[in-house]
Protein backbone atom coordinates (compact mmCIF):
# COMPACT_ATOMS: atom_id res chain seq x y z
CA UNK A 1 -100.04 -52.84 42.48
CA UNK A 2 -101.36 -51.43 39.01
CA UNK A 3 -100.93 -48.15 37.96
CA UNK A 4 -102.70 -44.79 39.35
CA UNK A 5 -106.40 -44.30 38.31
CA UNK A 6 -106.98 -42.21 35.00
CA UNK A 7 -109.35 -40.37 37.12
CA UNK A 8 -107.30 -38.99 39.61
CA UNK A 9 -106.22 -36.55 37.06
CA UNK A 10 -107.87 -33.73 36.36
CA UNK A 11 -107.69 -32.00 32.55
CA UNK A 12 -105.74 -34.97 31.44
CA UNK A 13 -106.42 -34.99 28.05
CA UNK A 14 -107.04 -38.67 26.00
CA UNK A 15 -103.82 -38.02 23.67
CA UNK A 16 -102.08 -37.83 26.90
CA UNK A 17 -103.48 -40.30 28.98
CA UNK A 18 -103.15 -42.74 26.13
CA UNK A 19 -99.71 -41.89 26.16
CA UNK A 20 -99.34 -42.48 29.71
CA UNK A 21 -101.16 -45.64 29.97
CA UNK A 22 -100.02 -48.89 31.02
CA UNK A 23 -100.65 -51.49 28.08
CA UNK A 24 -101.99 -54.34 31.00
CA UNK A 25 -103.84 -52.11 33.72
CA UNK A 26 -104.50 -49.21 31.28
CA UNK A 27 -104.05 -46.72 34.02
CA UNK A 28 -101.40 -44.16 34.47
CA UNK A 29 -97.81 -45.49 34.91
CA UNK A 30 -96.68 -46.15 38.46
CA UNK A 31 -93.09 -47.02 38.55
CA UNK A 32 -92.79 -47.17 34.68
CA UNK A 33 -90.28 -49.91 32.90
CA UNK A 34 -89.54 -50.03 29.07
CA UNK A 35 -89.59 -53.07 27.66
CA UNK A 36 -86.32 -53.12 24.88
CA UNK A 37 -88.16 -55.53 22.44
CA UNK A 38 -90.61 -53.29 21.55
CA UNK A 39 -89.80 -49.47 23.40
CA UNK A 40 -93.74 -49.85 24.78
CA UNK A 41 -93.65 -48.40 28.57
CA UNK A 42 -95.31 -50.46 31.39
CA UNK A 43 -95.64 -50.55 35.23
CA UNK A 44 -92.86 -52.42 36.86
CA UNK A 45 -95.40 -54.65 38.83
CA UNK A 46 -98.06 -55.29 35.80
CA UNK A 47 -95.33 -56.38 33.68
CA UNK A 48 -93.44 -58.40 36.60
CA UNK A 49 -97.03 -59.88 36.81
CA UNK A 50 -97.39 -61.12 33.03
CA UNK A 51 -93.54 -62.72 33.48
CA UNK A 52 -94.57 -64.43 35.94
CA UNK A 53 -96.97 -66.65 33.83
CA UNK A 54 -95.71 -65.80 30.17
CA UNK A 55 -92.20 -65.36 28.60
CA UNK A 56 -93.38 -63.12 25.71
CA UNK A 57 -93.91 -59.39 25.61
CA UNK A 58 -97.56 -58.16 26.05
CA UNK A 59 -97.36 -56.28 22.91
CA UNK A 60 -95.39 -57.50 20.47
CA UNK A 61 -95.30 -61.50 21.52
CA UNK A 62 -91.29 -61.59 21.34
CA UNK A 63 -89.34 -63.31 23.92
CA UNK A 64 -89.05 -61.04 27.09
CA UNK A 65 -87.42 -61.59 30.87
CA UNK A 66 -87.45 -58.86 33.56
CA UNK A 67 -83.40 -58.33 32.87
CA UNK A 68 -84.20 -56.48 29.77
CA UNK A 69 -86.60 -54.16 31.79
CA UNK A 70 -85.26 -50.63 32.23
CA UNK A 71 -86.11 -47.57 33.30
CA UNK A 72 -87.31 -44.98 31.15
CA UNK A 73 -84.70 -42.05 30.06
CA UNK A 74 -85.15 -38.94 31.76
CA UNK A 75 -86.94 -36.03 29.83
């Protein structure tokens, strides 16, 4: 399951949707993880995905496993 539809939000402004955009399904996060390599935010599944088939990080290419997954810190 990617991440919510851009769409489905209305007056969402780029700035923001780019910030809450998942770097693989480049829609809103759903169930957002941090990656500690490289502090870049993605949905749990869409990064549990890429592991599946890759062991590096989608946006900085270092060495990544779901165990250093975490949730993001509360605002």
């Amino acid at each position: 399951m990617s991440g919510y539809d851009c769409n489905r939000f209305v007056g969402l402004s780029e700035s923001d949707k780019d910030e809450l955009s998942c770097g693989i399904c480049l829609n809103i996060f759903r169930d957002p993880v941090v990656a500690q390599c490289c502090r870049q935010t993605f949905c749990t599944q869409c990064i549990r995905d890429w592991l599946k088939n890759n062991n590096e990080c989608p946006f900085d290419r270092t060495p990544l496993t779901a165990t250093e997954l975490h949730k993001p810190p509360r605002v």
